[in-house]
Protein backbone atom coordinates (compact mmCIF):
# COMPACT_ATOMS: atom_id res chain seq x y z
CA UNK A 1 197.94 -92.00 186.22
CA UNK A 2 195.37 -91.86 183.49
CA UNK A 3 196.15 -88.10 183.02
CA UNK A 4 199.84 -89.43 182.12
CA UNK A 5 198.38 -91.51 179.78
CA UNK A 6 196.65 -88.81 177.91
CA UNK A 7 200.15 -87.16 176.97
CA UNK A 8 200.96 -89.56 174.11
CA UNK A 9 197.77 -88.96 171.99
CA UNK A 10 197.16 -85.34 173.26
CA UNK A 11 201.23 -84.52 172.02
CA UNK A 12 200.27 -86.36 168.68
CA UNK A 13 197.42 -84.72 168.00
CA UNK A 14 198.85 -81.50 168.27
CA UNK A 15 196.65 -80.39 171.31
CA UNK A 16 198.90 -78.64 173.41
CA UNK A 17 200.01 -74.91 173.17
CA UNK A 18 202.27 -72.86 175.58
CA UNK A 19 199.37 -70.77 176.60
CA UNK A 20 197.68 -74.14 177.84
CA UNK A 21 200.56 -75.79 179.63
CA UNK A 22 200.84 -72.68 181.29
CA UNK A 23 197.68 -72.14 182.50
CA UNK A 24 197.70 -75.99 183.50
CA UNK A 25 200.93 -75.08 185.53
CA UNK A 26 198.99 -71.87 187.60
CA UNK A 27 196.31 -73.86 188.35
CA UNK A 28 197.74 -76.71 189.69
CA UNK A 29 198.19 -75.73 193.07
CA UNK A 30 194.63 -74.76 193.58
CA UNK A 31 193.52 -78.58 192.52
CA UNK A 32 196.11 -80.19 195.11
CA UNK A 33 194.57 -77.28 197.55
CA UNK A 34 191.25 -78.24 196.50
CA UNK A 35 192.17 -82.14 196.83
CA UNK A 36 193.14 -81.54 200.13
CA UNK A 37 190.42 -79.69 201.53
CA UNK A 38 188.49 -82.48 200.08
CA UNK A 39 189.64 -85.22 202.02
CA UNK A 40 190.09 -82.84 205.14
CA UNK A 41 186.26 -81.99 205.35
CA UNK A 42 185.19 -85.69 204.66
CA UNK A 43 187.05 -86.84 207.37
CA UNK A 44 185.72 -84.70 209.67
CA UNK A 45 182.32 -84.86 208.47
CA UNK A 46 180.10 -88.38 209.11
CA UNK A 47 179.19 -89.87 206.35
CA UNK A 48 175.73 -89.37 206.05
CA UNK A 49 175.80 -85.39 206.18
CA UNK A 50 178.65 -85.76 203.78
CA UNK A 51 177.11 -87.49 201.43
CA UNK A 52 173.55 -84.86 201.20
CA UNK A 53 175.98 -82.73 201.42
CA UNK A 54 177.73 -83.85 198.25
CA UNK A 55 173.78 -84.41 196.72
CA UNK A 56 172.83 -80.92 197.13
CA UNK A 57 175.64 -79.81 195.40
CA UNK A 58 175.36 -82.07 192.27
CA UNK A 59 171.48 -81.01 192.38
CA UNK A 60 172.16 -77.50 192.59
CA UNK A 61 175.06 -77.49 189.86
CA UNK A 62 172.70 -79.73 187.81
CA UNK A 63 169.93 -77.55 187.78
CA UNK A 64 172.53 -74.07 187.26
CA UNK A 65 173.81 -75.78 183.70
CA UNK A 66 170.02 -76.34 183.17
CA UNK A 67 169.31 -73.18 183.36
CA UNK A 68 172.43 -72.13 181.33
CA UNK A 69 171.52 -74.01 178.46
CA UNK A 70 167.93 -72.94 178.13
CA UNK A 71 169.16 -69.48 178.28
């Protein structure tokens, strides 16, 4: 919903370009198939393990844009 919401000022402002919708467009599928992995894995996952598992992930992309912007 709030992505629909971004279409009125992002269509005033000029933001959009073929090339972009486009790309949006490719992509999309791999989101919904990323969504739905998602929700798949947490299900079958308790809730503790799924949440370190979701920790070490935030930590390790954390420390990876760290390093990126030091470099």
């Amino acid at each position: 919903m709030m992505n629909l919401i971004k279409l009125v000022p992002y269509t005033l402002a000029g933001l959009w370009s073929r090339e972009l919708l486009l790309t949006a467009l490719v992509l999309s599928p791999v989101a919904y198939l990323g969504v739905y992995l998602g929700y798949r894995l947490q299900h079958h996952l308790d809730e503790k393990t799924f949440l370190l598992t979701c920790r070490w992930l935030l930590a390790f992309s954390g420390v990876a844009l760290l390093i990126k912007a030091l470099a």
